[in-house]
N, C-alpha and C. Protein backbone atom coordinates (compact mmCIF):
# COMPACT_ATOMS: atom_id res chain seq x y z
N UNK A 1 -11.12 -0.34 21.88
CA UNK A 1 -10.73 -1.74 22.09
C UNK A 1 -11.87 -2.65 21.62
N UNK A 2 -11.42 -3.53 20.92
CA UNK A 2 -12.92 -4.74 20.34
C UNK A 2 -12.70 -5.56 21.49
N UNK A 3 -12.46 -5.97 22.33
CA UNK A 3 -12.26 -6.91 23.65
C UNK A 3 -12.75 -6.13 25.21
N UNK A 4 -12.96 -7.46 25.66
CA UNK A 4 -12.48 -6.91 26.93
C UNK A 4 -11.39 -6.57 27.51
N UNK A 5 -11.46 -6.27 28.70
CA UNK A 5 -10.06 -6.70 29.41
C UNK A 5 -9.33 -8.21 29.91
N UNK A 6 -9.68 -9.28 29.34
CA UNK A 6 -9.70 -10.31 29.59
C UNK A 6 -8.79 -10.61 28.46
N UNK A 7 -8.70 -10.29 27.31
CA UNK A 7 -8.00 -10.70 26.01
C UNK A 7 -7.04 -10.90 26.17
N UNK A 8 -5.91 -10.72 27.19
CA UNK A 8 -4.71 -11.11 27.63
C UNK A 8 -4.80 -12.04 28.15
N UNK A 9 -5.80 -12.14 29.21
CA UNK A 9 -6.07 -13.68 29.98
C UNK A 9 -6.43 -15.01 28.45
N UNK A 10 -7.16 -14.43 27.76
CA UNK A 10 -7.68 -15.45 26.54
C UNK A 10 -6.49 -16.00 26.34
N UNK A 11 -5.49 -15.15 25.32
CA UNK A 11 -4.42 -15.31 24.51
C UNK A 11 -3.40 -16.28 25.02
N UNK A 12 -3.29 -15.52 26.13
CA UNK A 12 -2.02 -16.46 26.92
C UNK A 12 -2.46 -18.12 27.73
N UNK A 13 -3.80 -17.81 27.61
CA UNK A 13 -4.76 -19.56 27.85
C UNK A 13 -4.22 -20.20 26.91
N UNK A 14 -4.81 -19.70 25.62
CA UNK A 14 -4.87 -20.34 24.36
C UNK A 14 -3.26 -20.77 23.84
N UNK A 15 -2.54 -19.80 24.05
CA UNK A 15 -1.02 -20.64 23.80
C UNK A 15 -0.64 -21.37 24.27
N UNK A 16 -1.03 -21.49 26.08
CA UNK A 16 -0.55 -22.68 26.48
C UNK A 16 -1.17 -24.03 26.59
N UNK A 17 -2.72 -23.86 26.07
CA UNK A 17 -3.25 -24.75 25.52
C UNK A 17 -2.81 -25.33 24.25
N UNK A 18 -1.85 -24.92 23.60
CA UNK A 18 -1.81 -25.26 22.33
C UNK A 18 -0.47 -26.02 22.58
N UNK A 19 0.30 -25.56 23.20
CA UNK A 19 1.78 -25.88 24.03
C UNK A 19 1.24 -26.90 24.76
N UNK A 20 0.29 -27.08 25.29
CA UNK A 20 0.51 -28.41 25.91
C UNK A 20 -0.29 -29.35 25.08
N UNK A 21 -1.09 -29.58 23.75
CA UNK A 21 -0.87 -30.06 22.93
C UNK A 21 0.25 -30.77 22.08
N UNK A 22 1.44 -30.05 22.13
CA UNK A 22 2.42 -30.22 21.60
C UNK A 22 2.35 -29.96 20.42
N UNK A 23 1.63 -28.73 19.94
CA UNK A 23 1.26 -28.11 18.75
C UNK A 23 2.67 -26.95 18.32
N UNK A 24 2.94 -26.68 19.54
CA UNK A 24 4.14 -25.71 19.38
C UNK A 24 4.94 -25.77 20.70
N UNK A 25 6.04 -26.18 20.38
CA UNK A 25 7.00 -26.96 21.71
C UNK A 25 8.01 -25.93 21.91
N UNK A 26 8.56 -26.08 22.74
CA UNK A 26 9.80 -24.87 23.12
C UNK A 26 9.16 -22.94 22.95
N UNK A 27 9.94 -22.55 22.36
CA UNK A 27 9.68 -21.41 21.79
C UNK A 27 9.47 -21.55 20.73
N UNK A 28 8.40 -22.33 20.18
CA UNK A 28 8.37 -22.67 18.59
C UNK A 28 6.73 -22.11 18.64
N UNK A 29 6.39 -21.47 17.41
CA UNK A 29 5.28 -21.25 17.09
C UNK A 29 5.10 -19.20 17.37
N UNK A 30 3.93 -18.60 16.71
CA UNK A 30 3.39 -17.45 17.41
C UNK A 30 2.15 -16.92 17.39
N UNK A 31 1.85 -16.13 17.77
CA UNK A 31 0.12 -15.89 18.56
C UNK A 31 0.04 -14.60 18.35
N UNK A 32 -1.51 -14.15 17.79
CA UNK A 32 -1.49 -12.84 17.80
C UNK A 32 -3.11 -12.68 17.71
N UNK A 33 -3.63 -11.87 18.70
CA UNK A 33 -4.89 -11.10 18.52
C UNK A 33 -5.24 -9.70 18.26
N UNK A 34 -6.27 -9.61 17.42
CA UNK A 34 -6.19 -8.06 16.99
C UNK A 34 -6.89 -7.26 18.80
N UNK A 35 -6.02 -6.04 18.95
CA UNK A 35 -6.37 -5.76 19.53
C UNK A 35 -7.61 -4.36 19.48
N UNK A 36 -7.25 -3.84 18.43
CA UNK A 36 -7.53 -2.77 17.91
C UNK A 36 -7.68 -2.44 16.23
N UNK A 37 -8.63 -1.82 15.61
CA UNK A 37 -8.83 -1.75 14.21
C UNK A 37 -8.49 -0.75 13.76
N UNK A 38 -8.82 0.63 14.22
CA UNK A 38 -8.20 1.82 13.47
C UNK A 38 -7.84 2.92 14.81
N UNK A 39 -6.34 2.88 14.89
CA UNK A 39 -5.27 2.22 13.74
C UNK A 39 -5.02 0.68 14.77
N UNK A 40 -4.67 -0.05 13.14
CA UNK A 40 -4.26 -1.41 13.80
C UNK A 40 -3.67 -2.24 14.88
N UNK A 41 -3.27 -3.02 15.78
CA UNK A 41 -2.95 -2.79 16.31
C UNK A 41 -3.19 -4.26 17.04
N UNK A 42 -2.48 -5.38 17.19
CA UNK A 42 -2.41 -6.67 17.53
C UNK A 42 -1.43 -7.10 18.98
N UNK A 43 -1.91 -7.90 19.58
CA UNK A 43 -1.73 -8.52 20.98
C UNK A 43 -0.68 -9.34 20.65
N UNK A 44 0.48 -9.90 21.05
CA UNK A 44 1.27 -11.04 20.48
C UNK A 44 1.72 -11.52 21.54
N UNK A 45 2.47 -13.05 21.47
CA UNK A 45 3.45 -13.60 21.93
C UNK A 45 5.06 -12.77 21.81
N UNK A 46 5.92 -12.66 22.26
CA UNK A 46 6.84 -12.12 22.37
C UNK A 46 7.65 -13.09 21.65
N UNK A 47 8.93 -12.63 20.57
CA UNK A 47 9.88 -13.91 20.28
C UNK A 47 10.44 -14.46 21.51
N UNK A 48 11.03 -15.66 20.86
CA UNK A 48 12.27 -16.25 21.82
C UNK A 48 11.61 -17.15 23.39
N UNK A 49 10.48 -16.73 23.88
CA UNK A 49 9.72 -17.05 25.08
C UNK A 49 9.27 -18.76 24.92
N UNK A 50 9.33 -19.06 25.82
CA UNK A 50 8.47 -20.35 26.07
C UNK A 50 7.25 -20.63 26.10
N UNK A 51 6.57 -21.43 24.93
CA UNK A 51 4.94 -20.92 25.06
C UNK A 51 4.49 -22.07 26.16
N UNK A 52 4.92 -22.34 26.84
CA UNK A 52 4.32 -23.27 27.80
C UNK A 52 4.28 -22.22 28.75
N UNK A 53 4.79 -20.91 28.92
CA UNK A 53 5.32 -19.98 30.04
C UNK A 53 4.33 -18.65 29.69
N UNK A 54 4.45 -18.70 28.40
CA UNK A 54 3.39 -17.19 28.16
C UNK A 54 2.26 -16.71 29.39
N UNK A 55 2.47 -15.57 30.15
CA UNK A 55 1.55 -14.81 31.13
C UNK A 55 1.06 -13.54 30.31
N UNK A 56 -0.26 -13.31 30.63
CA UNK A 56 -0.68 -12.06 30.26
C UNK A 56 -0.07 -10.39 29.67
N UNK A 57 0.73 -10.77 30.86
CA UNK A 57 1.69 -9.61 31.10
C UNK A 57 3.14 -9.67 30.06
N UNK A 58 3.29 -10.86 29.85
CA UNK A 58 4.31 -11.22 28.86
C UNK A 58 4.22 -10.34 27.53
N UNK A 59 3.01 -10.25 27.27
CA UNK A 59 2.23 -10.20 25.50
C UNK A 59 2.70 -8.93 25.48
N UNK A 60 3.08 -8.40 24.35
CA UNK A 60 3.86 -7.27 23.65
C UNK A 60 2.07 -6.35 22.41
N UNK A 61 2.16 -5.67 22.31
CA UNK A 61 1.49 -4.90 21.57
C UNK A 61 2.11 -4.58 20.48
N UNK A 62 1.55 -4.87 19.38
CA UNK A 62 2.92 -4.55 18.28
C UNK A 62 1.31 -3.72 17.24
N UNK A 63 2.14 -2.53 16.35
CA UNK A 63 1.57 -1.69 15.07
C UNK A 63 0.89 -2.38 13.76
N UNK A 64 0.67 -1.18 12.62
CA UNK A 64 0.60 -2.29 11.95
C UNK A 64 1.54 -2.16 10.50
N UNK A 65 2.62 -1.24 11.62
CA UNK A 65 4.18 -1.62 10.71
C UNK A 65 4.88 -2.80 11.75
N UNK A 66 4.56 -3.25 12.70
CA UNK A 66 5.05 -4.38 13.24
C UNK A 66 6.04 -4.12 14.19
N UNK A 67 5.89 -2.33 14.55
CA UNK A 67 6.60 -2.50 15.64
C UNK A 67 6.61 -2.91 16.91
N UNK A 68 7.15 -2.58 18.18
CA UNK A 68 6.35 -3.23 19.64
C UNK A 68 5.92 -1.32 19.92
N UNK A 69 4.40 -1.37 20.27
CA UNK A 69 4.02 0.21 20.85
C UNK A 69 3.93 -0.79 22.47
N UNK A 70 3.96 -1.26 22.51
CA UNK A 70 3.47 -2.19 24.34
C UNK A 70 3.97 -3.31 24.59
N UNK A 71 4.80 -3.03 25.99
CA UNK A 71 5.53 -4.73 26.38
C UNK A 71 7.07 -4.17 26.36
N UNK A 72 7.43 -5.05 26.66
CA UNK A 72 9.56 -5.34 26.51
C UNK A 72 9.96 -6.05 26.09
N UNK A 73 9.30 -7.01 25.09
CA UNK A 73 9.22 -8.37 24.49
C UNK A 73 9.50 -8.10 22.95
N UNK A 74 10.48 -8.57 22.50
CA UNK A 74 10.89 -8.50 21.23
C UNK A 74 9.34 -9.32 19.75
N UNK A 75 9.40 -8.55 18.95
CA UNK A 75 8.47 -9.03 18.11
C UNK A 75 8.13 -9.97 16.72
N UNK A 76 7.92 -11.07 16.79
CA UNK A 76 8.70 -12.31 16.35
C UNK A 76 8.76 -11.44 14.42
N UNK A 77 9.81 -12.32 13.98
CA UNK A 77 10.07 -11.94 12.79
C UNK A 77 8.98 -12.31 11.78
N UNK A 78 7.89 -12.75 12.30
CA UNK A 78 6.97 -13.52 11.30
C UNK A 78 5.39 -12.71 11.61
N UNK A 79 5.78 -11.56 12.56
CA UNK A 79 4.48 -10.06 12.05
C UNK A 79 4.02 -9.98 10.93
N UNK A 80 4.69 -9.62 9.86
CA UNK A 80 4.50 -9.43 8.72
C UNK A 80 3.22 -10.35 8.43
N UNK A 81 3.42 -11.09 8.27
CA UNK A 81 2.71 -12.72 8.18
C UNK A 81 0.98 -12.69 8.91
N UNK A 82 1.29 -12.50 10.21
CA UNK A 82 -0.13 -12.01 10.96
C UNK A 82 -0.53 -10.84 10.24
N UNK A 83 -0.18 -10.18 10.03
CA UNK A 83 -0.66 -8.39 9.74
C UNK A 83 -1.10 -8.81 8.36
N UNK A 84 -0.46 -9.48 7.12
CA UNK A 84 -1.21 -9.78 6.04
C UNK A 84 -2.59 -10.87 6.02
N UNK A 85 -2.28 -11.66 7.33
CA UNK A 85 -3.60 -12.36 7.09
C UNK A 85 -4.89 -11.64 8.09
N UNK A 86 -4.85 -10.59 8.76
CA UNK A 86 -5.54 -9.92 9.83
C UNK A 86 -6.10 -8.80 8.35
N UNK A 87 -4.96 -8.08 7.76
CA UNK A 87 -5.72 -7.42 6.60
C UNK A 87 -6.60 -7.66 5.24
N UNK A 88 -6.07 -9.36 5.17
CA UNK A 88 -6.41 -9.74 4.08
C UNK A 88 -8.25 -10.31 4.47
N UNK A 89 -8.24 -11.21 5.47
CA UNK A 89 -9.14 -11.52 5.91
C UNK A 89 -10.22 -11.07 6.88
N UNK A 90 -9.73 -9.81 7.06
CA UNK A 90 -10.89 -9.07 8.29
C UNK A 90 -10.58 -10.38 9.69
N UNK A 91 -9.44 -11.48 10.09
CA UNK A 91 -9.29 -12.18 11.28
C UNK A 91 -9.36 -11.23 12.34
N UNK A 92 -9.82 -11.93 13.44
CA UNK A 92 -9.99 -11.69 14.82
C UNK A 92 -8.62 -12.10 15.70
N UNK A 93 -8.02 -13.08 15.17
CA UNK A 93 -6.66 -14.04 15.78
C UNK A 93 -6.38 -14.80 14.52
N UNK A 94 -5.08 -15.16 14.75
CA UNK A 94 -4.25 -15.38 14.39
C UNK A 94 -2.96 -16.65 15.28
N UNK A 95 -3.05 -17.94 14.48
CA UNK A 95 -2.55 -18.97 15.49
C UNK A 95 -1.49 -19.64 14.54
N UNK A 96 -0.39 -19.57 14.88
CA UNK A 96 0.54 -20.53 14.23
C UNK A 96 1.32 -21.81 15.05
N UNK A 97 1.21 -22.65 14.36
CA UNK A 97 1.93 -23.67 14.99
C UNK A 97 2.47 -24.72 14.21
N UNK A 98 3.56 -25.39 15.21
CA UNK A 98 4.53 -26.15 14.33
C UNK A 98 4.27 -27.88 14.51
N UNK A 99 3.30 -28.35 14.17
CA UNK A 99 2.42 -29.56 15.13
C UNK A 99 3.56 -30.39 13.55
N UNK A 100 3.36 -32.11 14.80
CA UNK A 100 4.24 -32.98 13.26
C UNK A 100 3.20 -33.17 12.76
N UNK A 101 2.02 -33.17 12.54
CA UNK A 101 1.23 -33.78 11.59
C UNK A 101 0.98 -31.99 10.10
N UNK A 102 0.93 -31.26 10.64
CA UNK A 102 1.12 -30.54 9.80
C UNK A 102 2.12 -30.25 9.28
N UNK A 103 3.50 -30.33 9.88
CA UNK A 103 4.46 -29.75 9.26
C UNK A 103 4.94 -31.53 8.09
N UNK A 104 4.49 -32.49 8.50
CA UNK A 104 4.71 -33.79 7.83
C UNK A 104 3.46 -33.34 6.12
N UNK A 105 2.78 -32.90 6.70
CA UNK A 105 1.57 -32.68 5.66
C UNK A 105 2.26 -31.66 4.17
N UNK A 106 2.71 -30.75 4.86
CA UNK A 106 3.42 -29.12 4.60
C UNK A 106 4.51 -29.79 3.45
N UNK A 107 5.01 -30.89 3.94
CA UNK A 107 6.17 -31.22 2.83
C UNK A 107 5.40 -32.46 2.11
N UNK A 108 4.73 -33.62 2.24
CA UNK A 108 4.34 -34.34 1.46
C UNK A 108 3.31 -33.83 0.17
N UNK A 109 2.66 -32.59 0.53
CA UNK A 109 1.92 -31.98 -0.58
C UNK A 109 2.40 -30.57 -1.25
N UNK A 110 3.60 -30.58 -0.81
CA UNK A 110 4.72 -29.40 -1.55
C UNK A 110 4.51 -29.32 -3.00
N UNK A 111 4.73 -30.30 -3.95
CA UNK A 111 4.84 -30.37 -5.00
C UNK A 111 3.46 -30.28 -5.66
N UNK A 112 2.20 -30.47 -4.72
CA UNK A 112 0.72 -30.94 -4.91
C UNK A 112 0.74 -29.16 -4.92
N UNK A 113 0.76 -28.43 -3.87
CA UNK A 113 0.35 -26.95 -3.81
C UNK A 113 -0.53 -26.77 -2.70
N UNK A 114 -1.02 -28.28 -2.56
CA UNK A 114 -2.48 -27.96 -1.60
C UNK A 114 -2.69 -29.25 -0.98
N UNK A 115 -2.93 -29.29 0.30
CA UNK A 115 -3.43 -30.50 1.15
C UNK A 115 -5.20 -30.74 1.09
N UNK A 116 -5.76 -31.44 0.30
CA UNK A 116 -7.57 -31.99 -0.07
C UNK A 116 -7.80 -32.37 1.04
N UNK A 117 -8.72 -31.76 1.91
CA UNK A 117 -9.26 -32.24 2.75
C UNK A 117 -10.68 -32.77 2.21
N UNK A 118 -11.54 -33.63 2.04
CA UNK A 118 -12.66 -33.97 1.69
C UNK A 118 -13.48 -35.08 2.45
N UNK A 119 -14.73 -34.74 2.46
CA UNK A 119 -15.79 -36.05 2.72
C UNK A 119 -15.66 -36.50 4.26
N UNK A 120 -14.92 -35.77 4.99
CA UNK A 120 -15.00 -35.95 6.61
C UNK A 120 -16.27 -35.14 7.06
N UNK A 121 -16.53 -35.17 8.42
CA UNK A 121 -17.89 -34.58 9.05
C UNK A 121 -17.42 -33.29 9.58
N UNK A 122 -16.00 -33.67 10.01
CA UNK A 122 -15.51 -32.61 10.88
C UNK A 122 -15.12 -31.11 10.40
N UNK A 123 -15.25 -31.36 9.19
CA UNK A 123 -15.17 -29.92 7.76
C UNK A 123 -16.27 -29.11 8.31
N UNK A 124 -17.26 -29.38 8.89
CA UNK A 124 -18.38 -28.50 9.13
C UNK A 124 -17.81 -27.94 10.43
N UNK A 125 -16.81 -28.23 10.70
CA UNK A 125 -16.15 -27.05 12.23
C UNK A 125 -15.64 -26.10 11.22
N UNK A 126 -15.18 -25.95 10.43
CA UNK A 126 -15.12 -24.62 9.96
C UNK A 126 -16.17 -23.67 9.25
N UNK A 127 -15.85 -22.10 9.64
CA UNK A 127 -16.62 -21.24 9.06
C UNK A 127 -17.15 -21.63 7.67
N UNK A 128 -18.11 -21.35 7.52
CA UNK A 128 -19.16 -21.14 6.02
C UNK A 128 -19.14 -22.71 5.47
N UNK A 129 -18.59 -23.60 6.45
CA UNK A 129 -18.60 -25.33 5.67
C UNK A 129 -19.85 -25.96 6.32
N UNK A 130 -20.67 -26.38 5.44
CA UNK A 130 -22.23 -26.89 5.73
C UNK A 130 -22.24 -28.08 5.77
N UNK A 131 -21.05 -28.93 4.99
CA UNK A 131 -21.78 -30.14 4.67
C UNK A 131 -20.75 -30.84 4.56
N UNK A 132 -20.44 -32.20 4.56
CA UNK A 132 -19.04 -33.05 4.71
C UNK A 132 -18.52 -33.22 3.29
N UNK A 133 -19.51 -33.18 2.41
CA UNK A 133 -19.83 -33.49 1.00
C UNK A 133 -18.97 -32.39 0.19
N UNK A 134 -17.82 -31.80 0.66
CA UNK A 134 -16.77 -31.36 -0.27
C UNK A 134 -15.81 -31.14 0.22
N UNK A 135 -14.97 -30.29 -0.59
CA UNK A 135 -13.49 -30.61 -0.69
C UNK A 135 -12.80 -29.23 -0.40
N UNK A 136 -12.21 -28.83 1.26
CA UNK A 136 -11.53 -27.68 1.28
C UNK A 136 -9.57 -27.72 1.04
N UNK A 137 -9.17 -27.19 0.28
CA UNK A 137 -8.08 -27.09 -0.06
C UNK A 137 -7.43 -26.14 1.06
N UNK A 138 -6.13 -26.87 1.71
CA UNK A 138 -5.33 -25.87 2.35
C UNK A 138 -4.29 -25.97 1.47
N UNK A 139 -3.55 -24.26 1.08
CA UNK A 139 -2.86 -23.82 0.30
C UNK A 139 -1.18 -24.84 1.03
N UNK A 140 -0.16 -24.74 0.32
CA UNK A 140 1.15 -24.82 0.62
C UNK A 140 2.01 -24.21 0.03
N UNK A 141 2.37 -23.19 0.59
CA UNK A 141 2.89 -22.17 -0.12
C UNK A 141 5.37 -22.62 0.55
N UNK A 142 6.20 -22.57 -0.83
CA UNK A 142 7.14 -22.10 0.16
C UNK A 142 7.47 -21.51 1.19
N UNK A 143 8.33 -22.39 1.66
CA UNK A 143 8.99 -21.59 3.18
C UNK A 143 10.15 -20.17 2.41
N UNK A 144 10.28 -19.50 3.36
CA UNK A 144 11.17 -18.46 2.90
C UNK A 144 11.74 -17.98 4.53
N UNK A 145 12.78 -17.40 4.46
CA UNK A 145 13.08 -16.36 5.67
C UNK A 145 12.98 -14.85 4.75
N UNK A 146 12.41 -14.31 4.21
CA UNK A 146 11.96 -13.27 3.48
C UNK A 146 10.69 -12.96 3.78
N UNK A 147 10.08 -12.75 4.91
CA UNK A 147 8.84 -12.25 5.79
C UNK A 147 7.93 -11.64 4.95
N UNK A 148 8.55 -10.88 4.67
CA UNK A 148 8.01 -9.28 4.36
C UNK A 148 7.49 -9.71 2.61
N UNK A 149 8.75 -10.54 1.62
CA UNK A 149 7.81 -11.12 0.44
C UNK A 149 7.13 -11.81 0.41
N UNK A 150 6.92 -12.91 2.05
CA UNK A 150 6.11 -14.11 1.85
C UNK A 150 4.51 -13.38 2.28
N UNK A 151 4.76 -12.38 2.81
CA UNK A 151 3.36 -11.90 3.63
C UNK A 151 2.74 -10.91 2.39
N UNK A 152 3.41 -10.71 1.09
CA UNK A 152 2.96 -10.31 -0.42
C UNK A 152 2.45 -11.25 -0.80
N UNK A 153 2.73 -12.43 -0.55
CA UNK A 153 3.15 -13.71 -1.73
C UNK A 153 1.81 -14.42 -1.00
N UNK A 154 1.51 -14.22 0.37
CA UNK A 154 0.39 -15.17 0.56
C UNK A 154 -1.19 -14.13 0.34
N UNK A 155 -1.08 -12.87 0.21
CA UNK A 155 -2.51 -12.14 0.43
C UNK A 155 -3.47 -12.58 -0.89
N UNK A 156 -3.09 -13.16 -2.10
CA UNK A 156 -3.56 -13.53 -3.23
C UNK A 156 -4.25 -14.78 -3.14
N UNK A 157 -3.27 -15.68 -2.25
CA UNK A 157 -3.91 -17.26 -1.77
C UNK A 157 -4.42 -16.69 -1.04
N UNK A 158 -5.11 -16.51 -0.10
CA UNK A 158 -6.16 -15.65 0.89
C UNK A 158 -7.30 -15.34 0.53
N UNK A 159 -7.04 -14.84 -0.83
CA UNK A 159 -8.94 -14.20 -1.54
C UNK A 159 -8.76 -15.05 -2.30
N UNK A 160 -8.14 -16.21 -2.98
CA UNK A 160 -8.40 -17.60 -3.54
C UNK A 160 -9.09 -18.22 -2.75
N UNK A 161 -8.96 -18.42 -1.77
CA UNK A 161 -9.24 -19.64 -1.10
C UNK A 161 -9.84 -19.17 0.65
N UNK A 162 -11.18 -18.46 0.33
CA UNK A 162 -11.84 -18.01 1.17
C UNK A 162 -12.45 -18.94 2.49
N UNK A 163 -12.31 -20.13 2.37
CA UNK A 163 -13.08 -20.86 3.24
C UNK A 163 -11.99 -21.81 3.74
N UNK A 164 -10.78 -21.82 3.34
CA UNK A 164 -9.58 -22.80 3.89
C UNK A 164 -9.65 -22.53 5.39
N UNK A 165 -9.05 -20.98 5.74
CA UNK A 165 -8.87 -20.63 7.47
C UNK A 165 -7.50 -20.85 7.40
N UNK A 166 -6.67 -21.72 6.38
CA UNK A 166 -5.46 -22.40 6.99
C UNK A 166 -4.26 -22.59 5.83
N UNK A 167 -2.94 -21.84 6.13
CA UNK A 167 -1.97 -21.78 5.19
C UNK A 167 -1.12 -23.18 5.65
N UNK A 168 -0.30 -23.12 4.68
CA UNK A 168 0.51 -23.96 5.26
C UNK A 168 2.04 -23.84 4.71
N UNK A 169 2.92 -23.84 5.67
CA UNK A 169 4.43 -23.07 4.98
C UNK A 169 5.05 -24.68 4.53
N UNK A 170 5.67 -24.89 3.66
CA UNK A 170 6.69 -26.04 3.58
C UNK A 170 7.67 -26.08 4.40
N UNK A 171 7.78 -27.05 5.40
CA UNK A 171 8.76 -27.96 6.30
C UNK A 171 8.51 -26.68 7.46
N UNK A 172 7.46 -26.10 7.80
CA UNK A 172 7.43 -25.07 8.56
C UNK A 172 6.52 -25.24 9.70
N UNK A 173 5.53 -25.15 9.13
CA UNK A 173 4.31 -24.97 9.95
C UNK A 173 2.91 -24.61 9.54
N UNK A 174 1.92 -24.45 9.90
CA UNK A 174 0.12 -24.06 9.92
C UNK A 174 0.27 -22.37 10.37
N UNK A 175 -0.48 -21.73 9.54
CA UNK A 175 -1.31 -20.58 10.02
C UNK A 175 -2.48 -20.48 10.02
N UNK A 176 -3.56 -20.33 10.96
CA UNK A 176 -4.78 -20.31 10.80
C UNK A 176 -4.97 -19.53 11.43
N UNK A 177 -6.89 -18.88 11.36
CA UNK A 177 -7.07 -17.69 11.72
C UNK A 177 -8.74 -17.93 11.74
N UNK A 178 -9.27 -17.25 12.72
CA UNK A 178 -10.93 -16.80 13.13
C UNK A 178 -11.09 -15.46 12.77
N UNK A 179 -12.48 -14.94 13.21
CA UNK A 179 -13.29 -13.83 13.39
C UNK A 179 -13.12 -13.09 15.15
N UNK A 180 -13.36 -14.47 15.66
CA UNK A 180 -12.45 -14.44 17.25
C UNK A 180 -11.02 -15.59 17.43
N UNK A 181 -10.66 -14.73 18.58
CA UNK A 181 -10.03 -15.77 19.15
C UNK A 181 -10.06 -17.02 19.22
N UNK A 182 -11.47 -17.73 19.41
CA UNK A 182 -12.21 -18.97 20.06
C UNK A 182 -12.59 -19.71 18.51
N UNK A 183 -12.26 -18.82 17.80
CA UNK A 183 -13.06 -19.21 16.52
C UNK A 183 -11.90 -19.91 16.06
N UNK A 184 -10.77 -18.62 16.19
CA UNK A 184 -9.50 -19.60 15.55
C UNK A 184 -9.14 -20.73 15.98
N UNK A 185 -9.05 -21.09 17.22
CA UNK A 185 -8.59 -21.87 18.02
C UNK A 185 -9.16 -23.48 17.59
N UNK A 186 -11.18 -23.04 17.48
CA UNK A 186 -12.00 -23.90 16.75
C UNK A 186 -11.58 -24.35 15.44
N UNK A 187 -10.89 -23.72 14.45
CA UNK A 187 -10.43 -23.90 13.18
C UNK A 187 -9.15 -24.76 13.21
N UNK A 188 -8.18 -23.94 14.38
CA UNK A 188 -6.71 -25.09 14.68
C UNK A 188 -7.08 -26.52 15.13
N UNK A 189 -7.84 -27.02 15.97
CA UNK A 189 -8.70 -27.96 16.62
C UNK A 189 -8.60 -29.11 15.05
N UNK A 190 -9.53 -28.68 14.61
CA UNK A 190 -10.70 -29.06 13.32
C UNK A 190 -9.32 -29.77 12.16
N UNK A 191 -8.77 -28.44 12.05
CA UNK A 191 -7.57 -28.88 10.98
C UNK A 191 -6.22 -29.91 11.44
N UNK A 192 -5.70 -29.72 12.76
CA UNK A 192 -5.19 -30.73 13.18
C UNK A 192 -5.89 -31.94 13.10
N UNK A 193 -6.67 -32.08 13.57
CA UNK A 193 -7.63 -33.40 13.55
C UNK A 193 -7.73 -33.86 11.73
N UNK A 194 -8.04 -32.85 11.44
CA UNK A 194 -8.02 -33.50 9.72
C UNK A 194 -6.76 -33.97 9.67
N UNK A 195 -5.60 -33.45 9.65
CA UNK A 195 -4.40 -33.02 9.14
C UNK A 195 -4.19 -34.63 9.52
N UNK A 196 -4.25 -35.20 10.80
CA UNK A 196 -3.89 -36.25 11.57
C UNK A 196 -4.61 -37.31 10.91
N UNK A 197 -5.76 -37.29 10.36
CA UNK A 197 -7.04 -38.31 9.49
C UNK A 197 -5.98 -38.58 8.28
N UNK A 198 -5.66 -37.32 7.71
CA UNK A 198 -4.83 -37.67 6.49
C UNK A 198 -3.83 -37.93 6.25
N UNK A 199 -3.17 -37.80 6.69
CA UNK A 199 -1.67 -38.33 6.98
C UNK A 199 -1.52 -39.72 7.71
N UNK A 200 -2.55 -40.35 8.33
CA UNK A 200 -2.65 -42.05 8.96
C UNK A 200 -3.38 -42.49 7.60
N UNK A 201 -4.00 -41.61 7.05
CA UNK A 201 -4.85 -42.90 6.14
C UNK A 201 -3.52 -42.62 5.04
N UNK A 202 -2.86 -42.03 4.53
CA UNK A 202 -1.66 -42.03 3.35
C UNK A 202 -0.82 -43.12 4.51
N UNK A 203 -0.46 -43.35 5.18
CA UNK A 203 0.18 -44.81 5.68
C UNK A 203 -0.54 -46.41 6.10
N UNK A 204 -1.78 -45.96 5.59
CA UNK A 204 -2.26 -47.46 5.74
C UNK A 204 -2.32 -47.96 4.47
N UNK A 205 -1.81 -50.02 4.64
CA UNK A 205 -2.01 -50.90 2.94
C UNK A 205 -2.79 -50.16 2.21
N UNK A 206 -2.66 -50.29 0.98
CA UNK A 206 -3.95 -50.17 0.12
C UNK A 206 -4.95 -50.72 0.49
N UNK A 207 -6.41 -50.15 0.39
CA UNK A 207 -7.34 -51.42 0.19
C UNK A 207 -8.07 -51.93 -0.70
């Protein structure tokens, strides 16, 4: 186990911290921590559940063919998705959510490919970013209900774009991801807050 025994207590904090954000409302959004490295082996939210409701005991154990080995909790259709960015990136967690400022972001830079984040302070909350003084690109990749090609289709943007932390599906939602748990969470934080900078300043007059 890379955790303690607490990693259930973490996980199920952290969702409903994010749920009461209003980052992921209803049963919208999903959560996953690695629990285990060889063989693979990740902590999740269960589909269909209320993340304002998620308990410890809720969280399902799923493979790293994506089945459930732990829990009674069905395993959201968007595994695939965690398991390519947990392999692609060596992540610790794994956080998705359906916030309006990202999913507003997700479709206004559809056609762009990529949301420019640049020249804010708050860029230095993410991993390996030193200095306000550049420009991290979050990818925007199509939405699909085709899991299994989109979780092909994103491992390439992944080793492109090493220092993003943060996908973004069209009219969908944010995926982001840490080294830990706390890390990711630090990265969801950071990028909402951008996400929210940029999307008020694209609605203010010119100046």
């Amino acid at each position: 186990m890379l955790y303690s025994p607490d990693q259930r207590e973490a996980l199920s904090w952290v969702i409903k911290e994010i749920h009461g954000k209003g980052w992921a409302t209803g049963t919208g959004g999903n959560f996953s921590a690695v629990d285990s490295r060889e063989p693979l082996a990740l902590l999740m939210a269960p589909s269909g559940v209320d993340k304002g409701m998620v308990t410890p005991a809720d969280l399902i154990r799923v493979n790293q063919q994506g089945v459930v080995i732990e829990g009674s909790g069905k395993a959201s259709a968007e595994t695939p998705l965690h398991l390519a960015i947990v392999e692609a990136t060596g992540a610790g967690a794994v956080l998705h959510t359906h916030s309006v400022f990202n999913t507003l972001l997700s479709v206004v830079y559809a056609a762009q490919g990529a949301v420019p984040l640049a020249g804010y302070e708050m860029l230095k909350g993410l991993e390996g970013i030193t200095t306000h003084d550049t420009t991290v690109q979050i990818p925007v990749l199509p939405n699909s209900q085709d899991m299994q090609q989109l979780s092909q289709e994103i491992r390439p943007i992944l080793q492109q774009n090493p220092h993003s932390h943060g996908v973004l599906l069209s009219g969908h939602g944010l995926y982001t991801w840490g080294n830990t748990l706390f890390q990711a969470r630090r990265h969801l934080e950071i990028l909402e807050f951008l996400f929210e900078l940029t999307y008020r300043k694209l609605t203010l007059p010119a100046m």
